[in-house]
N, C-alpha and C. Protein backbone atom coordinates (compact mmCIF):
# COMPACT_ATOMS: atom_id res chain seq x y z
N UNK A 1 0.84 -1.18 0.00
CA UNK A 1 0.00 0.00 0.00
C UNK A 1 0.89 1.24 0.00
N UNK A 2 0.40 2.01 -0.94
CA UNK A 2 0.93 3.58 -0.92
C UNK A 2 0.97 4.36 -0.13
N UNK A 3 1.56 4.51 1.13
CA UNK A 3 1.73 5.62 1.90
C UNK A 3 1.90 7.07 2.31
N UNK A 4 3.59 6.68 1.23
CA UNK A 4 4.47 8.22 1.60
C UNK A 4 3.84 9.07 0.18
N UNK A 5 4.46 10.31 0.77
CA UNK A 5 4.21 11.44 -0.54
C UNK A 5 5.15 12.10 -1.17
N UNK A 6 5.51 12.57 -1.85
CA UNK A 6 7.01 12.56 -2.50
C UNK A 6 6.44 13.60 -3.94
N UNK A 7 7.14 15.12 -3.35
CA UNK A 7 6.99 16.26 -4.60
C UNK A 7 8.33 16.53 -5.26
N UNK A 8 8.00 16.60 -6.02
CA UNK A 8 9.41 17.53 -7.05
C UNK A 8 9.18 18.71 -8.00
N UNK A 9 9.80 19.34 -7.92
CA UNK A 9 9.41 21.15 -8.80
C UNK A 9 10.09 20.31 -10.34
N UNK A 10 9.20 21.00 -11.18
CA UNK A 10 9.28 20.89 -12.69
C UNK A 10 8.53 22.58 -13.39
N UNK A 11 8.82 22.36 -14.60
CA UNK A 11 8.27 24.17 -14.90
C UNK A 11 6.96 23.42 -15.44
N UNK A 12 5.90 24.24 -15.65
CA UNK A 12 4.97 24.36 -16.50
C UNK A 12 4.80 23.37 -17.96
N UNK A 13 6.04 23.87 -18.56
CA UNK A 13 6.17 22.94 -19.74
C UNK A 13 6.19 21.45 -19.55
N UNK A 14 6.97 21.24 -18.60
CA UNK A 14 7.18 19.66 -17.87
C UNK A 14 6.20 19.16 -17.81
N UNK A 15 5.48 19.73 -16.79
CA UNK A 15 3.83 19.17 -16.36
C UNK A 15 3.15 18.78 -17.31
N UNK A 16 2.67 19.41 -18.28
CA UNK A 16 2.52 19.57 -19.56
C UNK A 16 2.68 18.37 -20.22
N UNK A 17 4.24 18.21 -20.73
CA UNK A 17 4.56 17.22 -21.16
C UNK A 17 4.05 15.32 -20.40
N UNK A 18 4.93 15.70 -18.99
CA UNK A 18 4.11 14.27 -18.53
C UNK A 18 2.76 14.04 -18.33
N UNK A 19 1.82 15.14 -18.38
CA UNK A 19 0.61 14.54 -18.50
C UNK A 19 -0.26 14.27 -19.53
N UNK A 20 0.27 14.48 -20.52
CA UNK A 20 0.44 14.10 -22.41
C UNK A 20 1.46 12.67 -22.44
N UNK A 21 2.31 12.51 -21.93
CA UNK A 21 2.80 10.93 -21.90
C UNK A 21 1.76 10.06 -20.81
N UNK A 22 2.07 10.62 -19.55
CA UNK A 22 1.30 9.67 -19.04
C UNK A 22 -0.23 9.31 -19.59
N UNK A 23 -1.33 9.93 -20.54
CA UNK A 23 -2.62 9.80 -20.72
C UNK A 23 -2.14 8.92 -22.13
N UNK A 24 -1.07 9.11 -23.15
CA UNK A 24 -0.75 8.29 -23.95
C UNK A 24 -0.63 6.71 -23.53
N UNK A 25 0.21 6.60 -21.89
CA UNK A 25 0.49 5.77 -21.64
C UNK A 25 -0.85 4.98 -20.86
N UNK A 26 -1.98 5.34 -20.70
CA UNK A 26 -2.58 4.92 -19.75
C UNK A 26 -2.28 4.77 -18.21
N UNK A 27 -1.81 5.88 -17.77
CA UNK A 27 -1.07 5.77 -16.83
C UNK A 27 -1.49 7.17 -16.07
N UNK A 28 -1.68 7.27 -14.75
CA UNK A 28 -1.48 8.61 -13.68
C UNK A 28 -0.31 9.06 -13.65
N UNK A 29 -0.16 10.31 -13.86
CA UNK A 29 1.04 10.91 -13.59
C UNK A 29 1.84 10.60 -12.59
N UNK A 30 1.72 10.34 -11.24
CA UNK A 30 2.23 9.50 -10.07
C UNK A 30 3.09 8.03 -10.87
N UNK A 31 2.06 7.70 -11.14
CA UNK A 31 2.33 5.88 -12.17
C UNK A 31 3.54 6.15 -13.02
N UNK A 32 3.17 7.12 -13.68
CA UNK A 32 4.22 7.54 -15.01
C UNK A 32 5.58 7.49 -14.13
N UNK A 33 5.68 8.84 -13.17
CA UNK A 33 6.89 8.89 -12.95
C UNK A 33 7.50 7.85 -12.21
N UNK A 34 6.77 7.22 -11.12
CA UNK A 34 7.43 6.29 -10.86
C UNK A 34 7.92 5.32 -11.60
N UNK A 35 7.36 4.67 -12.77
CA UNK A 35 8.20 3.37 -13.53
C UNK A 35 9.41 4.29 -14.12
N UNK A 36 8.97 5.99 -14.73
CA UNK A 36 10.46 6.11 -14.88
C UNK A 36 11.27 6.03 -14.29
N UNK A 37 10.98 6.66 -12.92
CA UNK A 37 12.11 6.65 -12.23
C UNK A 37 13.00 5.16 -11.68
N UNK A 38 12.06 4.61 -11.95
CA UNK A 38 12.55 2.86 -11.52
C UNK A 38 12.98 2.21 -12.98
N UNK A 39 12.95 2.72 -14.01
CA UNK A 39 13.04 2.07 -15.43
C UNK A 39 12.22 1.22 -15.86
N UNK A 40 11.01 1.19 -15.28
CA UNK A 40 9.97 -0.13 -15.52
C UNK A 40 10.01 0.46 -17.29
N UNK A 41 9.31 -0.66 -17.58
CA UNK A 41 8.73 -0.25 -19.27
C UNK A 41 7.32 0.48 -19.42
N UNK A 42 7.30 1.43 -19.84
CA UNK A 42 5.76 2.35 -20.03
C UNK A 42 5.75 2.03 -21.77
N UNK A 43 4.67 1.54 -21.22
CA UNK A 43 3.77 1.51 -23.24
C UNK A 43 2.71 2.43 -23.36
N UNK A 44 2.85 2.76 -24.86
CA UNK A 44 1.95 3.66 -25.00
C UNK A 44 0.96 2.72 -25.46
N UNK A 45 -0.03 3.37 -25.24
CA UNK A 45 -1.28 2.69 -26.04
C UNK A 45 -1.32 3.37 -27.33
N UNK A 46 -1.77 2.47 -28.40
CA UNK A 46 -2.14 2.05 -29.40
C UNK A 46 -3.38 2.98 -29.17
N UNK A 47 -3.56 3.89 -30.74
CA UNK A 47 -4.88 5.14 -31.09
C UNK A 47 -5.73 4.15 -31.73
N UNK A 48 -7.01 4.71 -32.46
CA UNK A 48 -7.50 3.89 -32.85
C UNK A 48 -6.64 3.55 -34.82
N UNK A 49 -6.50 5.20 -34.51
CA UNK A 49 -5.89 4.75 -36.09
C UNK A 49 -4.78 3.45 -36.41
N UNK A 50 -3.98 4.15 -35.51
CA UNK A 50 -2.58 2.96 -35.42
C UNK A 50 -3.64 1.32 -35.19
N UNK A 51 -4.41 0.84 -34.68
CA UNK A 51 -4.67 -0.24 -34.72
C UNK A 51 -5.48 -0.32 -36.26
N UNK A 52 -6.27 0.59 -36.48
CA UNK A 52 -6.41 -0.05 -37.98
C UNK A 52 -5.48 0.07 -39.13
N UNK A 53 -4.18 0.70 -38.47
CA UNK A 53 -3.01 0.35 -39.54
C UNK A 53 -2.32 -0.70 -39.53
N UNK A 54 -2.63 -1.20 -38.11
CA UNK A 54 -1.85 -2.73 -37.79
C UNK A 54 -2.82 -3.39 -39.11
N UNK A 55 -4.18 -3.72 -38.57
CA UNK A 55 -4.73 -4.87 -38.90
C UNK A 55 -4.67 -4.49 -40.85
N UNK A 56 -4.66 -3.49 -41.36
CA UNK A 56 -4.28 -3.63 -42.58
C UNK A 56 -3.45 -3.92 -42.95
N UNK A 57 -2.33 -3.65 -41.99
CA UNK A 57 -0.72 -4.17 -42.62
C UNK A 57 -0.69 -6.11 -42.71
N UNK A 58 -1.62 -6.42 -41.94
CA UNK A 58 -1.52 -7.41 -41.31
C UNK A 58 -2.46 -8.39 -42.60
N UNK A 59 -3.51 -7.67 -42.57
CA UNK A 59 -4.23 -8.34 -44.04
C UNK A 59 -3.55 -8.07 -45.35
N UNK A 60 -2.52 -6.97 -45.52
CA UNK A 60 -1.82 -7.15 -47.12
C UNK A 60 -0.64 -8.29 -46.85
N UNK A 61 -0.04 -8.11 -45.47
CA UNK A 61 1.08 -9.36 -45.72
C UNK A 61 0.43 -10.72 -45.82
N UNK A 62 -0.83 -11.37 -45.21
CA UNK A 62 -1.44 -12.48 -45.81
C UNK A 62 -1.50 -12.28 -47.34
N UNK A 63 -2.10 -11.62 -47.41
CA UNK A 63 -2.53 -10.85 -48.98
C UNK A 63 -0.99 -11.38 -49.98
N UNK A 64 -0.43 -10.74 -49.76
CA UNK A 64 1.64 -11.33 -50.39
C UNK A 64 1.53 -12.43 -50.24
N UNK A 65 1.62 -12.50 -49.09
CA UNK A 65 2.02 -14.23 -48.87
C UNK A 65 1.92 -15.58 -49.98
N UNK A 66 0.09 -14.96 -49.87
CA UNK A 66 -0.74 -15.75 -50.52
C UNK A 66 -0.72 -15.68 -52.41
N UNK A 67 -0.41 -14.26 -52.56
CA UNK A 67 -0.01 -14.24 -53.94
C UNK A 67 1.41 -15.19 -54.36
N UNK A 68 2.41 -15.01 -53.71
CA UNK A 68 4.13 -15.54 -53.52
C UNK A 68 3.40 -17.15 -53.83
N UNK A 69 2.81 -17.70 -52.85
CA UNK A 69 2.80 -19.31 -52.94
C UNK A 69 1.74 -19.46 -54.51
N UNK A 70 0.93 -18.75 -54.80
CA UNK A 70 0.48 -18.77 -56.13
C UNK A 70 1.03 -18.82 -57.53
N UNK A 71 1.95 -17.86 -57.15
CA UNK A 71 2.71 -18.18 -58.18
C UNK A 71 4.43 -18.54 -58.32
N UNK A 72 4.51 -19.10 -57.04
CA UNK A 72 5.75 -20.17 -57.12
C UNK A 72 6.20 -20.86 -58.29
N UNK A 73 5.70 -21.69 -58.73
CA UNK A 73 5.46 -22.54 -60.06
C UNK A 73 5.75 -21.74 -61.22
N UNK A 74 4.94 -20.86 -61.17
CA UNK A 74 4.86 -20.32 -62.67
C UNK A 74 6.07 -18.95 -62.83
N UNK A 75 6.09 -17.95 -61.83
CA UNK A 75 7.36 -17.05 -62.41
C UNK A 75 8.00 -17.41 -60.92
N UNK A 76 8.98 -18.37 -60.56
CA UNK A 76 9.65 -18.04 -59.41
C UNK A 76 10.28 -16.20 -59.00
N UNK A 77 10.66 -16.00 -59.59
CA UNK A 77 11.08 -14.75 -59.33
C UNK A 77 10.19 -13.62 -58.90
N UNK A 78 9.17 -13.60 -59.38
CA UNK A 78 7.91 -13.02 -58.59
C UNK A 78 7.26 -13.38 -57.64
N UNK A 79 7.37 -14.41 -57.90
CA UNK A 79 7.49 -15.09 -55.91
C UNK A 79 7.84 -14.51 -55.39
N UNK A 80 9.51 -14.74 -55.62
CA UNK A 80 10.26 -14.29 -54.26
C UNK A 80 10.31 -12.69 -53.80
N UNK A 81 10.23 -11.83 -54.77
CA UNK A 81 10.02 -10.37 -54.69
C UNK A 81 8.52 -10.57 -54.07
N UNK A 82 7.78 -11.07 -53.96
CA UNK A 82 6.22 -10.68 -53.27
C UNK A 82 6.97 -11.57 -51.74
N UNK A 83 7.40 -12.71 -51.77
CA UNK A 83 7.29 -13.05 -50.41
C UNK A 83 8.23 -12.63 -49.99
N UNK A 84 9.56 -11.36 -50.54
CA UNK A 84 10.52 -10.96 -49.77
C UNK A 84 9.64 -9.28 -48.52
N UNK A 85 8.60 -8.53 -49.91
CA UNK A 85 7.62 -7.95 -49.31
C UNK A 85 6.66 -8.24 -48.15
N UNK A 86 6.45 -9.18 -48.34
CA UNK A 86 5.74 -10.26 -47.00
C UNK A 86 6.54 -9.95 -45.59
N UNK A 87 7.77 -10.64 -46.24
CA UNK A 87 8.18 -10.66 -45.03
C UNK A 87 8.70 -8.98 -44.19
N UNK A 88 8.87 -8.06 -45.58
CA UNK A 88 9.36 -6.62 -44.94
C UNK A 88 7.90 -6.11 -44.02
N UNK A 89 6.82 -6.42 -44.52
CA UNK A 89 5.41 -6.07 -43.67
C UNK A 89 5.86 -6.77 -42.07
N UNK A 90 5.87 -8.20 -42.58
CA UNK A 90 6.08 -8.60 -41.40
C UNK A 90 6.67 -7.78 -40.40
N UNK A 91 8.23 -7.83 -40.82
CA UNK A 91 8.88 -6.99 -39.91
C UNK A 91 8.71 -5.61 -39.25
N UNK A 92 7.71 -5.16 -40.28
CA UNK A 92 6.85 -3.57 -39.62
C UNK A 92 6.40 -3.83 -38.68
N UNK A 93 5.34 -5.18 -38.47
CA UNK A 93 3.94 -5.71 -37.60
C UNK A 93 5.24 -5.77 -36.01
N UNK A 94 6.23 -7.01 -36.56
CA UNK A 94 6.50 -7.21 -35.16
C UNK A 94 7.45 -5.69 -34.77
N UNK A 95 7.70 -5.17 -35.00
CA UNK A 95 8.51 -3.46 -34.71
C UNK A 95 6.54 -2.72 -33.76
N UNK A 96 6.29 -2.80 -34.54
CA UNK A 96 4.51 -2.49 -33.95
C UNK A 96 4.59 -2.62 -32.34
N UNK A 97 4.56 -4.16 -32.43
CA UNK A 97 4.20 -4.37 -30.62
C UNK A 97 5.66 -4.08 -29.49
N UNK A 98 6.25 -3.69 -30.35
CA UNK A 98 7.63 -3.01 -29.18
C UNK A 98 7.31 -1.72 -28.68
């Protein structure tokens, strides 16, 4: 349980700022500073836009994927340029949840 109380002077602008991170973060300003100050990890939450940019990124790299194994057979080389794309989405998606 939370007890003690613990102030620190910051200017105007400061304030400002952490309470624009902390509401990004889902987090009370109290919350905020403490994981900084301890180094915990603060995530921001995800807007709504950014999640419907995930899930599109997420339906064109199926989307590649699925073209690449289509036409394996017939032009390999267009394959591999669609499933090398695949996989660069990919690597956007997992960069995403960091």
């Amino acid at each position: 349980m939370k007890k003690e109380f613990v102030q620190f002077r910051c200017s105007i602008y400061e304030k400002k700022l952490l309470k624009i991170k902390a509401k990004k973060s889902g987090l009370s300003i109290s919350e905020y500073c403490r994981r900084a100050a301890f180094n915990d990890r603060i995530i921001e939450r995800l807007s709504e836009e950014q999640i419907t940019t995930y899930k599109m990124l997420a339906k064109y790299q199926n989307n590649f994927k699925l073209i690449g194994n289509m036409f394996r057979k017939r032009n390999p080389k267009l394959a591999d340029e669609v499933t090398q794309l695949a996989s660069e989405i990919r690597q956007h998606l997992l960069s995403f949840r960091k």
